[in-house]
C-alpha atoms as a PDB file:
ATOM      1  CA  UNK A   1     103.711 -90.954 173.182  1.00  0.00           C
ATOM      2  CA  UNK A   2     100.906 -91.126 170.544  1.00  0.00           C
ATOM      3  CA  UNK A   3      98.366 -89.662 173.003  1.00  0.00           C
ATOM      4  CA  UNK A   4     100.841 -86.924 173.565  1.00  0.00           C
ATOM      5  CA  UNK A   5     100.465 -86.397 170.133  1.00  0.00           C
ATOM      6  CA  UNK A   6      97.332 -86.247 169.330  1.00  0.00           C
ATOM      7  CA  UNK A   7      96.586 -84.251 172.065  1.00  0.00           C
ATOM      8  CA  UNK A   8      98.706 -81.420 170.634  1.00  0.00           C
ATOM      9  CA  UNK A   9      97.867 -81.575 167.472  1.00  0.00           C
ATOM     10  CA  UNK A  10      94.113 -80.798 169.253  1.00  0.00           C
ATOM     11  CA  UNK A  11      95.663 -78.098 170.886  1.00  0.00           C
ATOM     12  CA  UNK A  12      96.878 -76.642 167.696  1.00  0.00           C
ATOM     13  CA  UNK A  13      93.440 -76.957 165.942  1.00  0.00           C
ATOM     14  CA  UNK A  14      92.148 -75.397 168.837  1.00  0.00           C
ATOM     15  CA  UNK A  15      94.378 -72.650 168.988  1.00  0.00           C
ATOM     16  CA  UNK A  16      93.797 -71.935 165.342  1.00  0.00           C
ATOM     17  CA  UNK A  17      89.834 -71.725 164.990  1.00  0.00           C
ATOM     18  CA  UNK A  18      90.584 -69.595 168.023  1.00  0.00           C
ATOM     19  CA  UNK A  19      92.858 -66.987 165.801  1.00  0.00           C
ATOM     20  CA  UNK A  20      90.431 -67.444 162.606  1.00  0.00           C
ATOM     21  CA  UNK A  21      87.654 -66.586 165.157  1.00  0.00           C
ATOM     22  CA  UNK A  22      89.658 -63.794 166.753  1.00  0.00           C
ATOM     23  CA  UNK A  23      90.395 -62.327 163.637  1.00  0.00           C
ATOM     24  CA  UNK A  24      87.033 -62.514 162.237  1.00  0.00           C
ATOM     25  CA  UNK A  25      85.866 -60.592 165.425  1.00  0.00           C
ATOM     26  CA  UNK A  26      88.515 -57.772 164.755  1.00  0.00           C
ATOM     27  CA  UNK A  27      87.546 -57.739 160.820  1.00  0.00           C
ATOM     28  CA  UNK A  28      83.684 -57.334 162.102  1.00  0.00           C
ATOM     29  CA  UNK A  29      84.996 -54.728 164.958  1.00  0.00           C
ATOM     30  CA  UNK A  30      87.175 -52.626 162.422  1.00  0.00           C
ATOM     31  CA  UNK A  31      83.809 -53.038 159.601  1.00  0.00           C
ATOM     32  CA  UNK A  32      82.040 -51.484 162.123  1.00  0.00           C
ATOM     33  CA  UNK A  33      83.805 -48.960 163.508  1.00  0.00           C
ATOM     34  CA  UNK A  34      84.642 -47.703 159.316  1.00  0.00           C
ATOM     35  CA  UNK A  35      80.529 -47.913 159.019  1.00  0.00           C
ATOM     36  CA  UNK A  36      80.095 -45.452 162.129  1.00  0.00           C
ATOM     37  CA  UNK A  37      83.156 -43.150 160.940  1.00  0.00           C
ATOM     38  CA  UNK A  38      81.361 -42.488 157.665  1.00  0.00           C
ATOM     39  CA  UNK A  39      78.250 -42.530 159.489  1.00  0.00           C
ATOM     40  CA  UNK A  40      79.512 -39.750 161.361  1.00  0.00           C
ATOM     41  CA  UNK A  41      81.505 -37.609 159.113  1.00  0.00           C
ATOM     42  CA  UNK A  42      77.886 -37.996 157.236  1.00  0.00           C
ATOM     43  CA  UNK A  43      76.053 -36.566 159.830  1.00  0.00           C
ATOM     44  CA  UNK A  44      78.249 -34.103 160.620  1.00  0.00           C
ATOM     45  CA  UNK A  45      79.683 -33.260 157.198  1.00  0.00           C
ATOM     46  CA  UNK A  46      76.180 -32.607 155.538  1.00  0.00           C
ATOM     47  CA  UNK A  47      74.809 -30.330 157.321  1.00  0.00           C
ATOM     48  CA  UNK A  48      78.145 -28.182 157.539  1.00  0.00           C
ATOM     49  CA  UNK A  49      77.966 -28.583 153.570  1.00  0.00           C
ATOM     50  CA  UNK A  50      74.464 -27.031 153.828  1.00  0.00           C
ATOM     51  CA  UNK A  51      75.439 -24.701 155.604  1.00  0.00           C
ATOM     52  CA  UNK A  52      78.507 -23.487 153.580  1.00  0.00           C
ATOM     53  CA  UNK A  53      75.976 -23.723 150.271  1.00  0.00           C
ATOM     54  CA  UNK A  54      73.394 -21.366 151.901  1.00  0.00           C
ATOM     55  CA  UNK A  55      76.095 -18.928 153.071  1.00  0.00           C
ATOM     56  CA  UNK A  56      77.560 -18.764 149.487  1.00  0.00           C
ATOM     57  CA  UNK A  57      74.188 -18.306 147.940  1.00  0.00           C
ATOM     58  CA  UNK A  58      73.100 -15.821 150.524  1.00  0.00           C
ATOM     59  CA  UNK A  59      76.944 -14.031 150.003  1.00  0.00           C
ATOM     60  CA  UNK A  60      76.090 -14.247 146.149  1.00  0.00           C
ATOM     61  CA  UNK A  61      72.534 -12.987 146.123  1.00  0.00           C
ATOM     62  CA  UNK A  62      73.868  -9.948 148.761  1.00  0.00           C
ATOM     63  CA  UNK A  63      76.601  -9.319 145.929  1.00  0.00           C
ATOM     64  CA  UNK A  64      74.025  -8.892 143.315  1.00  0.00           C
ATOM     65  CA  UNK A  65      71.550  -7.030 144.476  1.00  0.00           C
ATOM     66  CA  UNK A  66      74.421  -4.240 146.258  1.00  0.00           C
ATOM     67  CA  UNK A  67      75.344  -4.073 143.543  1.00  0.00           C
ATOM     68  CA  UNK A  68      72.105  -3.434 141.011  1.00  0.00           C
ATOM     69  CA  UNK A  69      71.978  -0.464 143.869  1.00  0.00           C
ATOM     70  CA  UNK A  70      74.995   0.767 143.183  1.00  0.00           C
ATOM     71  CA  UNK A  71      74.263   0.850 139.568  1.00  0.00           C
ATOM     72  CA  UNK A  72      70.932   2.607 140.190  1.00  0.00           C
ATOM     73  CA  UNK A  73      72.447   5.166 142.367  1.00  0.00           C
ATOM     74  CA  UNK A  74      75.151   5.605 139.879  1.00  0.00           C
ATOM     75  CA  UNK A  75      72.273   6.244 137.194  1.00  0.00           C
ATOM     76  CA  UNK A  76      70.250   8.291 139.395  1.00  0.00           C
ATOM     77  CA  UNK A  77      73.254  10.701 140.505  1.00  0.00           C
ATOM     78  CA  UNK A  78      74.088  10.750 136.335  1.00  0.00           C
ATOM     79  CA  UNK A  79      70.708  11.573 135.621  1.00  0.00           C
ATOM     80  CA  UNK A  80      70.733  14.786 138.164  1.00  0.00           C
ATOM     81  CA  UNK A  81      74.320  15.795 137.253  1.00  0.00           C
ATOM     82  CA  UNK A  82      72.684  16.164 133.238  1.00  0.00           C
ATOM     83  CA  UNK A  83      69.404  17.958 134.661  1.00  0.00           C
ATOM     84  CA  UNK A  84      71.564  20.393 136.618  1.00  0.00           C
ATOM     85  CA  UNK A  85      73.845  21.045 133.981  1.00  0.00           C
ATOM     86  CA  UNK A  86      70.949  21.655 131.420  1.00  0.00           C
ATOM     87  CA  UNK A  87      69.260  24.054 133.953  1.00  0.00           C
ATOM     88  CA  UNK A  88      72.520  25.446 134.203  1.00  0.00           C
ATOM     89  CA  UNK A  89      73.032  25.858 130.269  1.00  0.00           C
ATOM     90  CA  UNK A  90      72.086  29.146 128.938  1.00  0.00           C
ATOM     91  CA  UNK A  91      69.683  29.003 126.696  1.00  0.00           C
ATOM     92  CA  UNK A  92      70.753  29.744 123.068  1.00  0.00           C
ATOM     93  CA  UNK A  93      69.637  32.838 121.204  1.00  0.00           C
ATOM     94  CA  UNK A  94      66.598  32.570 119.316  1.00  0.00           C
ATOM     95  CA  UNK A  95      67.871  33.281 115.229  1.00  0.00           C
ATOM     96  CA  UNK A  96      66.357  36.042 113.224  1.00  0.00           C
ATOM     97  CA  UNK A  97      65.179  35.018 109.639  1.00  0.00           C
ATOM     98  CA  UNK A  98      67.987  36.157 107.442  1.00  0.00           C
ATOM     99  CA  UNK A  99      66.399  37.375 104.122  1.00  0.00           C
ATOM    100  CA  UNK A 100      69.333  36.344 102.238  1.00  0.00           C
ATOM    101  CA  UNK A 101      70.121  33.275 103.672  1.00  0.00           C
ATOM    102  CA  UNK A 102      69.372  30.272 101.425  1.00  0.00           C
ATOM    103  CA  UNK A 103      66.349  28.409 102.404  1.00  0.00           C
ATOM    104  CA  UNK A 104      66.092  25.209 102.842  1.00  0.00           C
ATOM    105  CA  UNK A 105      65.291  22.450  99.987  1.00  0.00           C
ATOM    106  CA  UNK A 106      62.164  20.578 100.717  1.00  0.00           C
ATOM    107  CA  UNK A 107      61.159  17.230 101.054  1.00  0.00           C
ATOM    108  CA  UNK A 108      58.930  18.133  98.271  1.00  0.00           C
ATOM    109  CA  UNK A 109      61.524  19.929  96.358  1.00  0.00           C
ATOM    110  CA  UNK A 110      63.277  16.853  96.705  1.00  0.00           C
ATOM    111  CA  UNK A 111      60.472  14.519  95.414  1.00  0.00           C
ATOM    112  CA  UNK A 112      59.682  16.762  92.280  1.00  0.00           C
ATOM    113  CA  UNK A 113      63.634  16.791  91.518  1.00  0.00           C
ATOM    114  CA  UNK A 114      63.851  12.810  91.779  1.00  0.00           C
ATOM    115  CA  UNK A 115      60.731  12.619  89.531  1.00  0.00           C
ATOM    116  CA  UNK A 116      61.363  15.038  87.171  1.00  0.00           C
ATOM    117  CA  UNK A 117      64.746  13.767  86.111  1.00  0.00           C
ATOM    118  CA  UNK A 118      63.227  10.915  84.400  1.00  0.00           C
ATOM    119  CA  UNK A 119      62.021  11.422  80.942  1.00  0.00           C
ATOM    120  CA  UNK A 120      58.915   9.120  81.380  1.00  0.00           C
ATOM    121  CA  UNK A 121      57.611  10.306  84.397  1.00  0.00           C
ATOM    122  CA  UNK A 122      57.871  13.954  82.365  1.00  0.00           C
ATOM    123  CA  UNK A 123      56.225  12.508  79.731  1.00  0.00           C
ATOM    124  CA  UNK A 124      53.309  11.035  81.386  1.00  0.00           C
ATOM    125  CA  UNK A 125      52.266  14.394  83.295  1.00  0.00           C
ATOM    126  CA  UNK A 126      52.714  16.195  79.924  1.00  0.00           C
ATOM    127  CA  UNK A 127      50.304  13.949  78.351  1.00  0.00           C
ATOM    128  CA  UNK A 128      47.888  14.515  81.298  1.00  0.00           C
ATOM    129  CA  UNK A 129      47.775  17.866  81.476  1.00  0.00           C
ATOM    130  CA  UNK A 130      47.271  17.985  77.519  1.00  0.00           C
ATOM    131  CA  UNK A 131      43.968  15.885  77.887  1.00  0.00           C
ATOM    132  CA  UNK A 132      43.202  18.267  80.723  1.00  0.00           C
ATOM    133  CA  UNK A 133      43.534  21.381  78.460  1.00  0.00           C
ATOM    134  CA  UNK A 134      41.338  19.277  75.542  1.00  0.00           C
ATOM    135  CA  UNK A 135      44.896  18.103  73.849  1.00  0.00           C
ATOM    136  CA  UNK A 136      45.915  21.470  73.192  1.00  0.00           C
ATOM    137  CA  UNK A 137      49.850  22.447  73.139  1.00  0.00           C
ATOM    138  CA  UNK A 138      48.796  26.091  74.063  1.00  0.00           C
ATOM    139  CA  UNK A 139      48.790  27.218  77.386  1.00  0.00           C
ATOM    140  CA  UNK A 140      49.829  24.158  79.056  1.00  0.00           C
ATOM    141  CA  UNK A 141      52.848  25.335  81.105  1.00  0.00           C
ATOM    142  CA  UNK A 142      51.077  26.474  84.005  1.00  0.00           C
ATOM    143  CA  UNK A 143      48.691  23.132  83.585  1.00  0.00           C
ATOM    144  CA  UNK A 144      52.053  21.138  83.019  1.00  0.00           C
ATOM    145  CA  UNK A 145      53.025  22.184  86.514  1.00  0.00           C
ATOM    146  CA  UNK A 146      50.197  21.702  88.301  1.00  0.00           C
ATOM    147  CA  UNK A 147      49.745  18.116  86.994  1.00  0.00           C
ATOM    148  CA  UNK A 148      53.576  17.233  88.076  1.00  0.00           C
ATOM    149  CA  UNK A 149      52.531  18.519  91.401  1.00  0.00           C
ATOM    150  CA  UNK A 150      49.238  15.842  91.680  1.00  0.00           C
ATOM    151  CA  UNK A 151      51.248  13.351  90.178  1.00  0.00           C
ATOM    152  CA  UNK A 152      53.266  13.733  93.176  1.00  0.00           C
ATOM    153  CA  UNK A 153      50.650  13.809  95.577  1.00  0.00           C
ATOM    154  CA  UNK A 154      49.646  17.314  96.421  1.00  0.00           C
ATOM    155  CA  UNK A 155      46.736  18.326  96.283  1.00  0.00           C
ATOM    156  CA  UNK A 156      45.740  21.440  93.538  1.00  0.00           C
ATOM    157  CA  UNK A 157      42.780  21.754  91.960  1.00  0.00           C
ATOM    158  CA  UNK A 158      42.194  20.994  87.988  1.00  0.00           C
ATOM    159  CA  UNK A 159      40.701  24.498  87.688  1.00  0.00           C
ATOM    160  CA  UNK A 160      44.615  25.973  88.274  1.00  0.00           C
ATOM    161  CA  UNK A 161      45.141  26.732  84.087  1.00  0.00           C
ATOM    162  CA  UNK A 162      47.564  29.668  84.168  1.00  0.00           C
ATOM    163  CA  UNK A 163      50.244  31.708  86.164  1.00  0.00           C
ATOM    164  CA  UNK A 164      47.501  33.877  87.945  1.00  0.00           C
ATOM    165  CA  UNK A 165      45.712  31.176  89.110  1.00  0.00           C
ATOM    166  CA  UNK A 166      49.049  29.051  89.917  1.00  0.00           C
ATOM    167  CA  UNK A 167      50.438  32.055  92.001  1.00  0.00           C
ATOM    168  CA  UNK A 168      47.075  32.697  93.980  1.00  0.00           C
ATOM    169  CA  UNK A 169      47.142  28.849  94.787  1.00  0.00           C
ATOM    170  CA  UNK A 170      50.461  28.116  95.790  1.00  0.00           C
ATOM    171  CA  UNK A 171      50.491  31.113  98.241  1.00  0.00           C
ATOM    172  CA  UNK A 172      46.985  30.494  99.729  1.00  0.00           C
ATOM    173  CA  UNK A 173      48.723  27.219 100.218  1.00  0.00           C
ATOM    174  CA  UNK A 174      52.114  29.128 102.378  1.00  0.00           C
ATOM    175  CA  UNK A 175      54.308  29.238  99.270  1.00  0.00           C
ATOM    176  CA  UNK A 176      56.657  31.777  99.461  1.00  0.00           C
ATOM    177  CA  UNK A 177      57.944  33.667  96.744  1.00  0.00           C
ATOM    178  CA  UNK A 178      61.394  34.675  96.479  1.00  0.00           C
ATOM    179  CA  UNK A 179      63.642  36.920  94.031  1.00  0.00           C
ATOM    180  CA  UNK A 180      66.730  36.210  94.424  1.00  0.00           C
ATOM    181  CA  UNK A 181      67.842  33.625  91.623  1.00  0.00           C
ATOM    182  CA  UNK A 182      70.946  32.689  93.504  1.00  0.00           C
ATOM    183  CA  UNK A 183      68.821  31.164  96.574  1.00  0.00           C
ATOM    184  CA  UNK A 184      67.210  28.693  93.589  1.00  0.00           C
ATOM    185  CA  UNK A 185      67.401  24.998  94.380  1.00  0.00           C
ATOM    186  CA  UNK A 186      66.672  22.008  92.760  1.00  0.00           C
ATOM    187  CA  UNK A 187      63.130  21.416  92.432  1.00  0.00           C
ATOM    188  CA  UNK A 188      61.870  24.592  92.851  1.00  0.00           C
ATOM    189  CA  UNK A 189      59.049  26.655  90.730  1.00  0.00           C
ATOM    190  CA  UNK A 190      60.084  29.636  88.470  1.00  0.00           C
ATOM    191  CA  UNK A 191      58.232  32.382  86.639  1.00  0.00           C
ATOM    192  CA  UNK A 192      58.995  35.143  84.297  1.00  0.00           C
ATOM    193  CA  UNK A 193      57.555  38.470  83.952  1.00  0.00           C
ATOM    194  CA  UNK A 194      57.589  40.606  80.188  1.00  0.00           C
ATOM    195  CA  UNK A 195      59.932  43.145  80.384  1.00  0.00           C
ATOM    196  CA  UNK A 196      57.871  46.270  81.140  1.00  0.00           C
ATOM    197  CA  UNK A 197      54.230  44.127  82.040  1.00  0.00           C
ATOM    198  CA  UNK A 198      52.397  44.629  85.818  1.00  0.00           C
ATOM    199  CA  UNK A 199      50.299  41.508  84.737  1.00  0.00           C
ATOM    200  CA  UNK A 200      50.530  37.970  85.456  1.00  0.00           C
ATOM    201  CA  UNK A 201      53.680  35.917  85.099  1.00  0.00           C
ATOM    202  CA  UNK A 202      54.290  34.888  81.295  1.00  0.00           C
ATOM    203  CA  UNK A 203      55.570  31.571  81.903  1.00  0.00           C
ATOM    204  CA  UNK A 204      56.599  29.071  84.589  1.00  0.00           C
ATOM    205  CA  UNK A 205      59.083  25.871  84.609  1.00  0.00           C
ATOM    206  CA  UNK A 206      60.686  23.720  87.390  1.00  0.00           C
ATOM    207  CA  UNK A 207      64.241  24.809  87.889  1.00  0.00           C
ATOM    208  CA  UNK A 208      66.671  21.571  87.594  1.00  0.00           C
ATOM    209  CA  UNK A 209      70.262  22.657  87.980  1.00  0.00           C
ATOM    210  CA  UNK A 210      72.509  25.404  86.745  1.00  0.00           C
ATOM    211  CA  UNK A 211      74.288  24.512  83.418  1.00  0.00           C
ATOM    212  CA  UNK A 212      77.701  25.500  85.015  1.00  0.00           C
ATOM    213  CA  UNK A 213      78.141  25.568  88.875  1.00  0.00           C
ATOM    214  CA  UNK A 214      78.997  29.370  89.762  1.00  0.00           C
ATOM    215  CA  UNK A 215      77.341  30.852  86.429  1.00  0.00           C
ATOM    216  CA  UNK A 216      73.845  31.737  86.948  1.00  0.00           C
ATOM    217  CA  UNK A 217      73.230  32.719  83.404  1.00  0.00           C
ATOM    218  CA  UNK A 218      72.125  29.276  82.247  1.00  0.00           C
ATOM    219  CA  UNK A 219      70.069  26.687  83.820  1.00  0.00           C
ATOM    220  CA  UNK A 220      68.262  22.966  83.074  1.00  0.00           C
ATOM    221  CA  UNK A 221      64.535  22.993  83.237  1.00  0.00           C
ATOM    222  CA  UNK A 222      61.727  21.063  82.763  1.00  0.00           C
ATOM    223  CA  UNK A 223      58.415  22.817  81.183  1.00  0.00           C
ATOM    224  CA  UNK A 224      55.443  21.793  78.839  1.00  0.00           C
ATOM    225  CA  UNK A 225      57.496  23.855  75.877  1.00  0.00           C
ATOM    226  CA  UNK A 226      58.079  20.629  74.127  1.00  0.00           C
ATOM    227  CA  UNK A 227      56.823  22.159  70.373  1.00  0.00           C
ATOM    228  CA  UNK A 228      59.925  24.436  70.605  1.00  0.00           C
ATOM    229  CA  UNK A 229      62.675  22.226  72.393  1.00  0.00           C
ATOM    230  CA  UNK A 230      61.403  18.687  71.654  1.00  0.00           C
ATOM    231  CA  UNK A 231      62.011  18.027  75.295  1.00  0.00           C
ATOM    232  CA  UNK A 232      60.167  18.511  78.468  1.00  0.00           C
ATOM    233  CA  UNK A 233      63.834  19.160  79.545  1.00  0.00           C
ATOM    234  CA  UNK A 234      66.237  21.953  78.032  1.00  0.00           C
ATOM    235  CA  UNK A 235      68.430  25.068  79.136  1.00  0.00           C
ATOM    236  CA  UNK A 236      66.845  28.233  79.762  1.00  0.00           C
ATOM    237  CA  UNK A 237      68.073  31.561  80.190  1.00  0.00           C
ATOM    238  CA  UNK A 238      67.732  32.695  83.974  1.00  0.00           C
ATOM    239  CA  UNK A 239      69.696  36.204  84.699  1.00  0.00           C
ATOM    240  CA  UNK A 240      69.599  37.785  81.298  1.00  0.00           C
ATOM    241  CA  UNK A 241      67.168  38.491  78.539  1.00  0.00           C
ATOM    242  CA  UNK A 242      67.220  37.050  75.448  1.00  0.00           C
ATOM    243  CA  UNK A 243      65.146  38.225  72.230  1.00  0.00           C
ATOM    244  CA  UNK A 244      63.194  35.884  72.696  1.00  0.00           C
ATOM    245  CA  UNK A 245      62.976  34.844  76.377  1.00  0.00           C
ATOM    246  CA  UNK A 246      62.214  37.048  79.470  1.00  0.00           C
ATOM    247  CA  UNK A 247      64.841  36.354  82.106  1.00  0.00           C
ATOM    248  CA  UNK A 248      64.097  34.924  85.483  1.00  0.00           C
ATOM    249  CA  UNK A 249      61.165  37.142  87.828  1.00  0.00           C
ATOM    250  CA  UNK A 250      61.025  34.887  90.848  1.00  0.00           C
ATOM    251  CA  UNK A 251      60.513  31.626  92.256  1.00  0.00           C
ATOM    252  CA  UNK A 252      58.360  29.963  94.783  1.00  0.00           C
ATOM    253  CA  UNK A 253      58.984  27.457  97.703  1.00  0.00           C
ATOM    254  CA  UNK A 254      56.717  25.353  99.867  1.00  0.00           C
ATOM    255  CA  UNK A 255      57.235  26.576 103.299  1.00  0.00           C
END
């Protein structure tokens, strides 16, 4: 009876080791078979990931560059479509100069306007042209201008000391001269002419404004007459003679 015993309680240890080893075996079987699985989804997986990578890049890179093409050809065709219609454009008719039509200001109209508005900048050539005419009061208007001129860099000679002179100069240089006092603009060079004389201008000033927009009896100026106006700037008569000014002859513009 005990043998019987013992003997099956062998058995049963036997039988057991057997499962633990059994099971072990399946544990190792199933490690390994999960190892090749992964294994082989690797090696087939990567390479089909490569694959799918260098078709998207080589999809994407196709993309771009049709369609940089397109937008060249698009250009290109734009390009000939404006050349054609230019060609196709008739040309437009050349303008004749129109006498009465206003001329334009200047960038050195401009430049002698901004300058001259400012009392100091007056009062500086004034003094200049005084010391060029050995401090003398007389005589200086034509001086006066020419010295506002320098001081805004163009280039006239000291030796211009009256209207003759002045004239001679500024059209040698492609002034133009121009009668018509409504044409006048800001900045621009006046002269007067006796009543009755064929000589030279009697004076000459730098037209500033008109005293009342649409009334061309009147106008600011800015001349060398400052021992009878106290001011390098005052009104002047332009349109109609006083007893003691002439009116307005013409005026001169750089070209």
């Amino acid at each position: 009876m005990g043998k019987n015993k013992f003997n099956n309680k062998f058995s049963n240890l036997e039988s057991t080791e057997n499962t633990q080893k059994y099971v072990k075996e399946m544990y190792d079987l199933a490690e390994k078979h999960e190892k090749r699985s992964v294994m082989s989804f690797l090696a087939i997986g990567i390479p089909i990931a490569v694959i799918l990578i260098f078709t998207l890049v080589q999809m994407i890179s196709f993309s771009v560059h049709s369609s940089k093409n397109e937008t060249k050809q698009i250009a290109s065709k734009t390009d000939s479509i404006k050349k054609d219609t230019a060609k196709n454009q008739p040309s437009s008719p050349t303008k004749k100069d129109d006498k009465k039509a206003t001329p334009t200001v200047t960038q050195l109209n401009t430049r002698l306007f901004d300058y001259l508005k400012l009392s100091e900048k007056r009062a500086v050539s004034y003094y200049r042209a005084k010391q060029l005419n050995n401090k003398s009061e007389k005589g200086l208007a034509s001086i006066f201008i020419a010295q506002v001129l320098r001081d805004n860099g163009y280039k006239i000679d000291n030796s211009v000391i009256n209207t003759a002179s002045l004239v001679k100069t500024l059209q040698k240089d492609g002034w133009k001269i121009i009668s018509d006092y409504k044409q006048l603009q800001k900045g621009d060079i006046c002269f007067t002419t006796a009543h009755g004389s064929s000589g030279p201008p009697a004076h000459t000033y730098f037209f500033m404004s008109w005293v009342k927009e649409g009334k061309t009896d009147s106008a600011y100026v800015a001349d060398s007459q400052v021992a009878e106006y106290n001011n390098t700037y005052h009104t002047r008569n332009i349109s109609s003679t006083t007893p003691t000014k002439e009116k307005f002859s013409f005026f001169m513009r750089k070209q």
